[in-house]
PDB file of N, CA and C in Angstrom:
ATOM      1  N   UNK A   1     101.885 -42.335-159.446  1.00  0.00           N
ATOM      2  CA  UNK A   1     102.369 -42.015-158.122  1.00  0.00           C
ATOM      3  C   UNK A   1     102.115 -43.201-157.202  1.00  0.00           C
ATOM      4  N   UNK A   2     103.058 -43.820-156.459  1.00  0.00           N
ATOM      5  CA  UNK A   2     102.914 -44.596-155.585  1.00  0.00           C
ATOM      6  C   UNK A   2     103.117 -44.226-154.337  1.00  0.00           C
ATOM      7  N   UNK A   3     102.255 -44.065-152.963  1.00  0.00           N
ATOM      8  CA  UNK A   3     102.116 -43.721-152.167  1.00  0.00           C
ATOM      9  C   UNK A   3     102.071 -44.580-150.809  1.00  0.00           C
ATOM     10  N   UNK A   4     102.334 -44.467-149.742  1.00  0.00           N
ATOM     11  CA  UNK A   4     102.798 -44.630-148.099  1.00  0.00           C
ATOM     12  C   UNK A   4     102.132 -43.651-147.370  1.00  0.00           C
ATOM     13  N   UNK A   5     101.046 -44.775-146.559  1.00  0.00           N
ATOM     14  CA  UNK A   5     100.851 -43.564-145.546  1.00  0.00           C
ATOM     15  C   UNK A   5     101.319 -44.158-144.166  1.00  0.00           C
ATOM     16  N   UNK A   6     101.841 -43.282-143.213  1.00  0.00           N
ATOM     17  CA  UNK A   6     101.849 -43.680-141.524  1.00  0.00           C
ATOM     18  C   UNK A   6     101.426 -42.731-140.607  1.00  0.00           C
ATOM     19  N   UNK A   7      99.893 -42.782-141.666  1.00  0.00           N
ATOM     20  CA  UNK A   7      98.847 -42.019-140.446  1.00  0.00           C
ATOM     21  C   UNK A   7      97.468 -42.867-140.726  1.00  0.00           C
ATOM     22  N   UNK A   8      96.614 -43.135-139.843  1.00  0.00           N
ATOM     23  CA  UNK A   8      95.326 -43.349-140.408  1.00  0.00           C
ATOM     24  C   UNK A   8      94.319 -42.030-141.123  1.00  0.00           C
ATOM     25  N   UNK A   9      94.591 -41.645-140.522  1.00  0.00           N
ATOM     26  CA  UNK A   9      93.688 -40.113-140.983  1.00  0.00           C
ATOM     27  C   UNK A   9      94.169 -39.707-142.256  1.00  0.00           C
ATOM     28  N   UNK A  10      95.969 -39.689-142.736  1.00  0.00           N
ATOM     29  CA  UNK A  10      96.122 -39.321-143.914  1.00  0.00           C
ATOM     30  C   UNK A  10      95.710 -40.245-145.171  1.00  0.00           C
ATOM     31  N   UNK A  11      95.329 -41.678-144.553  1.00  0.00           N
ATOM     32  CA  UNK A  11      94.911 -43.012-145.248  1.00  0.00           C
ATOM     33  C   UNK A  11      93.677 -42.389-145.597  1.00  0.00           C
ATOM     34  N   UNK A  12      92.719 -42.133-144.814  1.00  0.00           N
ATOM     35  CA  UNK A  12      91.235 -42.091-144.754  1.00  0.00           C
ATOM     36  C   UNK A  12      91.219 -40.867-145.922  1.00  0.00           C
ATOM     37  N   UNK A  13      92.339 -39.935-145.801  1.00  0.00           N
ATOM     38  CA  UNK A  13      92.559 -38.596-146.985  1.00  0.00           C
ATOM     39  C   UNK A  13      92.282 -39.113-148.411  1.00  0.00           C
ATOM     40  N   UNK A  14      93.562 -40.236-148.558  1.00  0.00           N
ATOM     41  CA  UNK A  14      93.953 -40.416-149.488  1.00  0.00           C
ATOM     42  C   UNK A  14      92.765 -41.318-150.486  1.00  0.00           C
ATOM     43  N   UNK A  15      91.703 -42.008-149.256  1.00  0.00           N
ATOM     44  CA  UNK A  15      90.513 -42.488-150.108  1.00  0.00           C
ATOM     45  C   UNK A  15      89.398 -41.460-150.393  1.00  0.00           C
ATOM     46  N   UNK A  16      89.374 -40.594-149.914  1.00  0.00           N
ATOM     47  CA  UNK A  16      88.700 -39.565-149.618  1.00  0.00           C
ATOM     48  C   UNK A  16      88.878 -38.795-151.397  1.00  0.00           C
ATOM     49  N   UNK A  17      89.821 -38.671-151.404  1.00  0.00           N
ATOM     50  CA  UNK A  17      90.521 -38.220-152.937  1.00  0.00           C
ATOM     51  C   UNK A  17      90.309 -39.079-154.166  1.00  0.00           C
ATOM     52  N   UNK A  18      89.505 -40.177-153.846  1.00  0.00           N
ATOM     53  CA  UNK A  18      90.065 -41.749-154.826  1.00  0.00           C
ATOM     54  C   UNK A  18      91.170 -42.104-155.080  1.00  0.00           C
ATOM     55  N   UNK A  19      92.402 -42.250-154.461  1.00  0.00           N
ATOM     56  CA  UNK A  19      93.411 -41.836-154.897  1.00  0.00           C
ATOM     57  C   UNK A  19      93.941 -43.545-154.489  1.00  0.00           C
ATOM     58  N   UNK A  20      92.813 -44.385-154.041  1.00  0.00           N
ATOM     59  CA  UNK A  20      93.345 -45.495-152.950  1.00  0.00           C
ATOM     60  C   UNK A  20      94.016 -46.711-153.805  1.00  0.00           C
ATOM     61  N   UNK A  21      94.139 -46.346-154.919  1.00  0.00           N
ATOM     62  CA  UNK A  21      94.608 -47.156-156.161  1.00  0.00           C
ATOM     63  C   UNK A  21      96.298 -47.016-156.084  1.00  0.00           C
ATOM     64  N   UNK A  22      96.400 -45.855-155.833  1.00  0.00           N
ATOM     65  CA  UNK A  22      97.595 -45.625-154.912  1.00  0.00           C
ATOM     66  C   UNK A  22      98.501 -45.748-153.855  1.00  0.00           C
ATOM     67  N   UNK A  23      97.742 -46.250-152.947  1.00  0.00           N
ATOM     68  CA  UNK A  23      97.792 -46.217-151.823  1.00  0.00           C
ATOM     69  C   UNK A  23      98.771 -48.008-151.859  1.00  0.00           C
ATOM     70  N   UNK A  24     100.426 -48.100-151.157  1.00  0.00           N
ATOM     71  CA  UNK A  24     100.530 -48.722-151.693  1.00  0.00           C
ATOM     72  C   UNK A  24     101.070 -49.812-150.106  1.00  0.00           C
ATOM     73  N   UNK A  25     100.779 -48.972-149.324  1.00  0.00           N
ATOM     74  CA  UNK A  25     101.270 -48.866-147.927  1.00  0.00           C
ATOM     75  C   UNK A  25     100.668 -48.520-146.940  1.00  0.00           C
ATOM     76  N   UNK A  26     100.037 -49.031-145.765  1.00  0.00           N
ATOM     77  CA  UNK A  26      99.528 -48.083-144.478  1.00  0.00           C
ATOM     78  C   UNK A  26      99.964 -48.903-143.034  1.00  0.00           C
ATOM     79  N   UNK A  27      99.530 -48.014-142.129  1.00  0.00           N
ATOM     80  CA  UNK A  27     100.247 -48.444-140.847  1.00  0.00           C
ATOM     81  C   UNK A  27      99.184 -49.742-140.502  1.00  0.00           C
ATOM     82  N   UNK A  28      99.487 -50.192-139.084  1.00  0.00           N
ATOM     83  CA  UNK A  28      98.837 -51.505-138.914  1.00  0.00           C
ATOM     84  C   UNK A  28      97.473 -50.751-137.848  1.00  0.00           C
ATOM     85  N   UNK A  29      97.396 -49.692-137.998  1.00  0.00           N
ATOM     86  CA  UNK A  29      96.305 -48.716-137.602  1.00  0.00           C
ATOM     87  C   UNK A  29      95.303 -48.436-138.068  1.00  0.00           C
ATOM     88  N   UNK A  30      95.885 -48.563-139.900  1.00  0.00           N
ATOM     89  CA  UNK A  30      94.552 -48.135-140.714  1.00  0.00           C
ATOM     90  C   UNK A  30      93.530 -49.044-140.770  1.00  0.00           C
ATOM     91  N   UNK A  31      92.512 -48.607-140.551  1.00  0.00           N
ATOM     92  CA  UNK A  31      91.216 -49.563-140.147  1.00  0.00           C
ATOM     93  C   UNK A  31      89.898 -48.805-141.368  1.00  0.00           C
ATOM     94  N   UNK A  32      90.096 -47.778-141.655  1.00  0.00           N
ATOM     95  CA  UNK A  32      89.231 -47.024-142.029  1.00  0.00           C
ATOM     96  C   UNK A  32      89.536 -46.461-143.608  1.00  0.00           C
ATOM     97  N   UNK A  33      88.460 -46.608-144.225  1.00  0.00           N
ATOM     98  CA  UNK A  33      87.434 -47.570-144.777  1.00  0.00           C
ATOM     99  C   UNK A  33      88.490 -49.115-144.679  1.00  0.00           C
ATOM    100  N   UNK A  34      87.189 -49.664-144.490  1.00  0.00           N
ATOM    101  CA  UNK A  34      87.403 -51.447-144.156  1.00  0.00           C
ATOM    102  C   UNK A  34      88.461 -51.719-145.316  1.00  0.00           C
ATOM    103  N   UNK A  35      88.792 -51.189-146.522  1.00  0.00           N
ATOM    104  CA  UNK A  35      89.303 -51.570-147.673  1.00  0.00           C
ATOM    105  C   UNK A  35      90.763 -51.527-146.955  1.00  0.00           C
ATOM    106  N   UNK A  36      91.191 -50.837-146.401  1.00  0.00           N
ATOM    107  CA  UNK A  36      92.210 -50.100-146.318  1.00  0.00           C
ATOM    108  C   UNK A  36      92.980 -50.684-145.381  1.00  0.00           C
ATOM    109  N   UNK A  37      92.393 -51.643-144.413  1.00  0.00           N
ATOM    110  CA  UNK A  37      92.940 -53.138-143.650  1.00  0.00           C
ATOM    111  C   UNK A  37      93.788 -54.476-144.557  1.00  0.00           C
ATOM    112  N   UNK A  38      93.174 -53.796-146.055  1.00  0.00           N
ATOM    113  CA  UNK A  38      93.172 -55.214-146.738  1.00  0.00           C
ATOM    114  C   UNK A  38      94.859 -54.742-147.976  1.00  0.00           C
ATOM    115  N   UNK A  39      95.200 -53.257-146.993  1.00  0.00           N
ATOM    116  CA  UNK A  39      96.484 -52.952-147.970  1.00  0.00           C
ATOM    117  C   UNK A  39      97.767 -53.316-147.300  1.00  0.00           C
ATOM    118  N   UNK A  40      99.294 -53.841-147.486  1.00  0.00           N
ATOM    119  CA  UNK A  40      99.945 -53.990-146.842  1.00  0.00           C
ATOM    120  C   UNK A  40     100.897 -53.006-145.716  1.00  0.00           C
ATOM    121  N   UNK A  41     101.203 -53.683-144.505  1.00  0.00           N
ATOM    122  CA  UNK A  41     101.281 -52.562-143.585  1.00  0.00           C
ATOM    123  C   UNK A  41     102.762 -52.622-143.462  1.00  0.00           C
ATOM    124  N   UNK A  42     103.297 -51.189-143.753  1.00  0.00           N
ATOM    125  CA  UNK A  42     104.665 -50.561-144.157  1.00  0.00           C
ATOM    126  C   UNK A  42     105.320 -50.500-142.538  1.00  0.00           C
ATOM    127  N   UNK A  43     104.148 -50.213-142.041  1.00  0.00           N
ATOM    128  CA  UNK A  43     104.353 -49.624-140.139  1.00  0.00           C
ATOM    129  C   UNK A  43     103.445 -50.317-139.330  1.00  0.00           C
ATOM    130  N   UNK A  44     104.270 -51.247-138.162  1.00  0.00           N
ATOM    131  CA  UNK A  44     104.067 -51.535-137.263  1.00  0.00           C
ATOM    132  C   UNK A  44     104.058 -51.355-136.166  1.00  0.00           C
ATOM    133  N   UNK A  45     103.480 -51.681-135.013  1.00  0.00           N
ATOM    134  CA  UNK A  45     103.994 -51.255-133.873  1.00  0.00           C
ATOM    135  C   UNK A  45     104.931 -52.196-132.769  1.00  0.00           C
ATOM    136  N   UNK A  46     105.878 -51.900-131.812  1.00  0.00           N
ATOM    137  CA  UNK A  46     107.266 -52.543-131.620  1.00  0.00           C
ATOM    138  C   UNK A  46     106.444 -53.423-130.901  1.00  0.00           C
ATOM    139  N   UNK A  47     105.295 -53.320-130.433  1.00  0.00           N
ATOM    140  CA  UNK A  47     104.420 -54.667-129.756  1.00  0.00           C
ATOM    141  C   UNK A  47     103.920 -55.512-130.361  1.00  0.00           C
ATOM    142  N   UNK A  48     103.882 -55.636-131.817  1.00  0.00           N
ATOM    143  CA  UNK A  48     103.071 -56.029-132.737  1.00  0.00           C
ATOM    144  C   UNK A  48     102.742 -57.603-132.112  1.00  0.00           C
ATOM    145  N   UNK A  49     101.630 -58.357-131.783  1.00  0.00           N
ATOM    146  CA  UNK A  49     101.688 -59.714-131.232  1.00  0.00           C
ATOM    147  C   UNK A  49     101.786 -59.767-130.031  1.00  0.00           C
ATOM    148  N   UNK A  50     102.105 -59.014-129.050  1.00  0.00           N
ATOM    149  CA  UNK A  50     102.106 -59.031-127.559  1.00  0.00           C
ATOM    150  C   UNK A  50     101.104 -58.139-126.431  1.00  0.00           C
ATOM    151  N   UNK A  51     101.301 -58.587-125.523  1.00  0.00           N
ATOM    152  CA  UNK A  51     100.081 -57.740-124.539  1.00  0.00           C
ATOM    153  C   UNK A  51     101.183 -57.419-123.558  1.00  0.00           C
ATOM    154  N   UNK A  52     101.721 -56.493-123.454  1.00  0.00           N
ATOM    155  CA  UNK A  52     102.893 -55.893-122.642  1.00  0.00           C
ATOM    156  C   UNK A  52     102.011 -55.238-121.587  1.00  0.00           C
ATOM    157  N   UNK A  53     102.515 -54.826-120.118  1.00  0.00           N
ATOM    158  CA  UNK A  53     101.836 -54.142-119.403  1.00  0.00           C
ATOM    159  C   UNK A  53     102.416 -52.713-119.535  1.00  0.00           C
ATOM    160  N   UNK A  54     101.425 -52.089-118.398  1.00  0.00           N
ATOM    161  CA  UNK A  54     102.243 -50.583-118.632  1.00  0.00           C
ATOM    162  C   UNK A  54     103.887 -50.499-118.415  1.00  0.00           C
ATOM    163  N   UNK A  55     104.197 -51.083-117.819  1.00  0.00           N
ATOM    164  CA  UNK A  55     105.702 -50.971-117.143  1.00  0.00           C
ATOM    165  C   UNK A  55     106.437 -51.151-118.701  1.00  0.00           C
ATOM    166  N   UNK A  56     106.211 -52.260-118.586  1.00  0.00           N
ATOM    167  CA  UNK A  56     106.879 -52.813-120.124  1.00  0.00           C
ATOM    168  C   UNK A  56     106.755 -51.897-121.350  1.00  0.00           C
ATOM    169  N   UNK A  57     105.662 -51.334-121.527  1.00  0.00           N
ATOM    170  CA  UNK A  57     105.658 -50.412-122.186  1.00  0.00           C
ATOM    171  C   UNK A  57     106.659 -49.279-122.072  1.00  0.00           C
ATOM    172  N   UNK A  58     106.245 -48.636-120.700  1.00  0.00           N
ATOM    173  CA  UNK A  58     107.113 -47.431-120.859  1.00  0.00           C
ATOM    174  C   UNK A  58     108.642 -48.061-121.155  1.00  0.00           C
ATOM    175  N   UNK A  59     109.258 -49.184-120.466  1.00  0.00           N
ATOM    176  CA  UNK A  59     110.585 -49.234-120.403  1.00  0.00           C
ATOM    177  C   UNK A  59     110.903 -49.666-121.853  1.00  0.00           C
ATOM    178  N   UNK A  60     110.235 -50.669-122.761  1.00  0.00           N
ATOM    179  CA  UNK A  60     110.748 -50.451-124.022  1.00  0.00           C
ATOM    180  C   UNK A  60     110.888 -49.305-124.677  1.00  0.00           C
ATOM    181  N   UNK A  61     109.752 -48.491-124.748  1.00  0.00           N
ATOM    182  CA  UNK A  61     109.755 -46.766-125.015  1.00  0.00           C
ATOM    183  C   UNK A  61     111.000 -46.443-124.865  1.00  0.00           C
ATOM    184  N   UNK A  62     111.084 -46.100-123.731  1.00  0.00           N
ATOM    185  CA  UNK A  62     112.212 -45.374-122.520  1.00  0.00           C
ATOM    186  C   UNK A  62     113.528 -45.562-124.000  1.00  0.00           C
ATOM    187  N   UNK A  63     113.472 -46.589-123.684  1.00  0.00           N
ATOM    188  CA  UNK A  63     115.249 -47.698-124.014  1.00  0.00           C
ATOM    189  C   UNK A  63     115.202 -47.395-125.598  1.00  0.00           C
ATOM    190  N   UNK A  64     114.025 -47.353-126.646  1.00  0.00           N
ATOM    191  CA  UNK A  64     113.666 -47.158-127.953  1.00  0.00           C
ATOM    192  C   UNK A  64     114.567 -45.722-127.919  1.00  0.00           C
ATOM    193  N   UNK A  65     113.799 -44.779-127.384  1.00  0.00           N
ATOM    194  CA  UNK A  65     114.149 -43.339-127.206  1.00  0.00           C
ATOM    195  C   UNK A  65     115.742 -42.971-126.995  1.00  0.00           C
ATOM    196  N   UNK A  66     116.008 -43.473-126.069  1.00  0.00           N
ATOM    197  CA  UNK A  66     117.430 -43.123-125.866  1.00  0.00           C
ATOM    198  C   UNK A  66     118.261 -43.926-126.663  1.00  0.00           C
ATOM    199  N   UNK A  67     117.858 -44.890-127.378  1.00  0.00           N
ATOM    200  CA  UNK A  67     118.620 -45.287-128.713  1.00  0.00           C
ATOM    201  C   UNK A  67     118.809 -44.487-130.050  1.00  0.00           C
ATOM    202  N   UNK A  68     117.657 -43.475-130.128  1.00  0.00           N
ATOM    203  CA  UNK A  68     117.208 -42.890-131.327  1.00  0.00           C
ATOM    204  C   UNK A  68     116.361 -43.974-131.985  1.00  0.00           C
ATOM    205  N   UNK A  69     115.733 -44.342-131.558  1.00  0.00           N
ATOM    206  CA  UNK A  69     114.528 -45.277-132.697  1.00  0.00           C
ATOM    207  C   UNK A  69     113.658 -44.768-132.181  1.00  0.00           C
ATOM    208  N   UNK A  70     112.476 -44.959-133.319  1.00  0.00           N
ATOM    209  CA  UNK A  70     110.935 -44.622-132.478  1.00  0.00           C
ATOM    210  C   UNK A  70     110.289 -45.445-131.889  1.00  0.00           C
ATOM    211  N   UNK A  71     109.007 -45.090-132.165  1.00  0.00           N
ATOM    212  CA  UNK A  71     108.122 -45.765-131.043  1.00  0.00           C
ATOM    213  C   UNK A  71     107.707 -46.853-132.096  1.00  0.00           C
ATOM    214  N   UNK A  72     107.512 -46.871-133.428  1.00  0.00           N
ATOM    215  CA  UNK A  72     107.232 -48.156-134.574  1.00  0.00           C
ATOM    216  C   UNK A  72     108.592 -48.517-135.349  1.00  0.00           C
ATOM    217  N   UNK A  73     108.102 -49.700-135.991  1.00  0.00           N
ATOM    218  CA  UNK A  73     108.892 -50.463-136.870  1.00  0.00           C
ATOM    219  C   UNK A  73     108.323 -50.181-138.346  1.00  0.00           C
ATOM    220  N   UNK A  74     109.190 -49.976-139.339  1.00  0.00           N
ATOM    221  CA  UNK A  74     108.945 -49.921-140.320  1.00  0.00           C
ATOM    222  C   UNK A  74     109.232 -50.829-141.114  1.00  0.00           C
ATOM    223  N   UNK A  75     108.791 -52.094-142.216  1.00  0.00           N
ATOM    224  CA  UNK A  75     109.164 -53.434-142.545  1.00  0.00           C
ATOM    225  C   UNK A  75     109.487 -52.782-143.614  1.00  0.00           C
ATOM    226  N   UNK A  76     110.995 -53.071-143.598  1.00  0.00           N
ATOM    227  CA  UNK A  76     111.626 -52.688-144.828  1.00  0.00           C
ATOM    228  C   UNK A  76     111.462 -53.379-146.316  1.00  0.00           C
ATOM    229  N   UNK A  77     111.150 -54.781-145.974  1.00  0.00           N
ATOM    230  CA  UNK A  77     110.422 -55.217-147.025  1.00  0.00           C
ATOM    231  C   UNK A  77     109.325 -54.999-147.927  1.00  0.00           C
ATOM    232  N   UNK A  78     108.517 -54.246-147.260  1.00  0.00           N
ATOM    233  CA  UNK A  78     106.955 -54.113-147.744  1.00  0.00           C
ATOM    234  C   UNK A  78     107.082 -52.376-148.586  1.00  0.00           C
ATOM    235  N   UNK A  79     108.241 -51.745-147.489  1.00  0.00           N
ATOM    236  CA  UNK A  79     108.527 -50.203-148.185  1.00  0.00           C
ATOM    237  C   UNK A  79     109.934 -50.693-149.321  1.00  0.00           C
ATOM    238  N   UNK A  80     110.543 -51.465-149.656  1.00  0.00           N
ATOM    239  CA  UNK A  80     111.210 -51.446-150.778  1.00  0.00           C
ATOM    240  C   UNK A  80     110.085 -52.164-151.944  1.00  0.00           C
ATOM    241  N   UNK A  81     108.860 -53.076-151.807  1.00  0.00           N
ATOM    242  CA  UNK A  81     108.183 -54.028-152.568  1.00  0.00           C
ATOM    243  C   UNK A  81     107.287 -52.384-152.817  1.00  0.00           C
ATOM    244  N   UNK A  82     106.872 -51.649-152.135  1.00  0.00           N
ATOM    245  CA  UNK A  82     105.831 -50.527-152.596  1.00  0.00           C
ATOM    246  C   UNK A  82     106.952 -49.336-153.415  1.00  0.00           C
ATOM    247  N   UNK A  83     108.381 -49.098-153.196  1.00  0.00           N
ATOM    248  CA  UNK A  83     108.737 -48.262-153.937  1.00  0.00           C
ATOM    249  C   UNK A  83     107.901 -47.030-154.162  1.00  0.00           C
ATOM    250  N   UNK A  84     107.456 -46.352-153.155  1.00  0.00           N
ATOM    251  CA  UNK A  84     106.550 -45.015-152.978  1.00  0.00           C
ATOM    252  C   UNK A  84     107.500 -43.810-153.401  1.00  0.00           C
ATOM    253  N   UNK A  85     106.700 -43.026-153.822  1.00  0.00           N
ATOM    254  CA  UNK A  85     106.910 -41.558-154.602  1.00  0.00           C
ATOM    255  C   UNK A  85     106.919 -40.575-153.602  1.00  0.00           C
ATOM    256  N   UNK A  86     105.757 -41.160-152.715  1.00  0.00           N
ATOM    257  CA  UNK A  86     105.206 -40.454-151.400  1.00  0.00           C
ATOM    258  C   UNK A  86     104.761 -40.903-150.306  1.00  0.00           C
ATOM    259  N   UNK A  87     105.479 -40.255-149.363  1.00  0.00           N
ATOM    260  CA  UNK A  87     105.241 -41.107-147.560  1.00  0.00           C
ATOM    261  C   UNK A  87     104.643 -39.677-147.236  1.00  0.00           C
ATOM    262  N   UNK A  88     103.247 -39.951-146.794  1.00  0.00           N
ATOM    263  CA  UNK A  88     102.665 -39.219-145.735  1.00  0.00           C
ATOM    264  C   UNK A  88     102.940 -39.746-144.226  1.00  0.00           C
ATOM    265  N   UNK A  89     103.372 -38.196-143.174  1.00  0.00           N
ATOM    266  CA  UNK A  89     103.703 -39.070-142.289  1.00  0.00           C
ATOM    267  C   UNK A  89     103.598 -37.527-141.288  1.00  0.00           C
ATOM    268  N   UNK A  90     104.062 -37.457-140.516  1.00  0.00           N
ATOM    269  CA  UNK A  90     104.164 -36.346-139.674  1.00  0.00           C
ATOM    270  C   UNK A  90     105.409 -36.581-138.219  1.00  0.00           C
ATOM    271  N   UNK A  91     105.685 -34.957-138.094  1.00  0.00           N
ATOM    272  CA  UNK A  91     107.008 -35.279-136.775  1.00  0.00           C
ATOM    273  C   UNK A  91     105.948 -35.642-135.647  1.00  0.00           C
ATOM    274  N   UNK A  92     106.646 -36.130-135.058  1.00  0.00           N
ATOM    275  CA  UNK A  92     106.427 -36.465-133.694  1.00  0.00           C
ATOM    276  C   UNK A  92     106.259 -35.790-132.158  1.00  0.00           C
ATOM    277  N   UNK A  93     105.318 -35.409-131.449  1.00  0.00           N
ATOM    278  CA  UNK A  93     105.278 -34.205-130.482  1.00  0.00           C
ATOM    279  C   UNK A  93     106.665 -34.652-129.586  1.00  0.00           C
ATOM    280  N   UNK A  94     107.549 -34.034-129.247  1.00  0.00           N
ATOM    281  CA  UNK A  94     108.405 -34.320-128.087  1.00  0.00           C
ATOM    282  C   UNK A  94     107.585 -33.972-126.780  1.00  0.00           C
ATOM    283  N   UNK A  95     107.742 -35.360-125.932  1.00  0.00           N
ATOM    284  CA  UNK A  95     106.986 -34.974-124.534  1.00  0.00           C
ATOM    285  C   UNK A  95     107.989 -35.060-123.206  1.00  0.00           C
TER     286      UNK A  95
END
């Protein structure tokens, strides 16, 4: 089984299980266990490299949203090179 996570918490699961042999993918979030920094990150965030202020924030948001994209980037490279079985991931609260 080759596995994707784009949660930290479902990351922290999936070592939790031993399962991290698996693990073939995580967001640029997962921090936890230290190992789990050192796996490639499937999901980014649309700031990745920048210090945006609040404004900037919301208005990329804003403009993301009413495009239909989310709030991250997903590197399509790193999710075709992992070829996962399984993406842990969850919907999104509408606010």
């Amino acid at each position: 089984m080759r596995i994707c996570s784009f949660l930290p918490s479902a990351t922290e699961i999936v070592y939790e299980l031993g399962l991290q042999d698996q693990l073939f993918g995580v967001t640029h979030e997962c921090d936890f266990p230290p190992e789990a920094k050192l796996k490639p990150h499937v999901v980014r965030s649309v700031f990745d490299g920048m210090e945006p202020t609040s404004a900037e924030i919301n208005r990329v948001i804003s403009e993301r949203l009413q495009e239909g994209l989310g709030i991250y980037d997903i590197d399509q490279d790193v999710m075709n090179a992992a070829e996962p079985d399984l993406l842990l991931t969850q919907a999104i609260c509408e606010v």
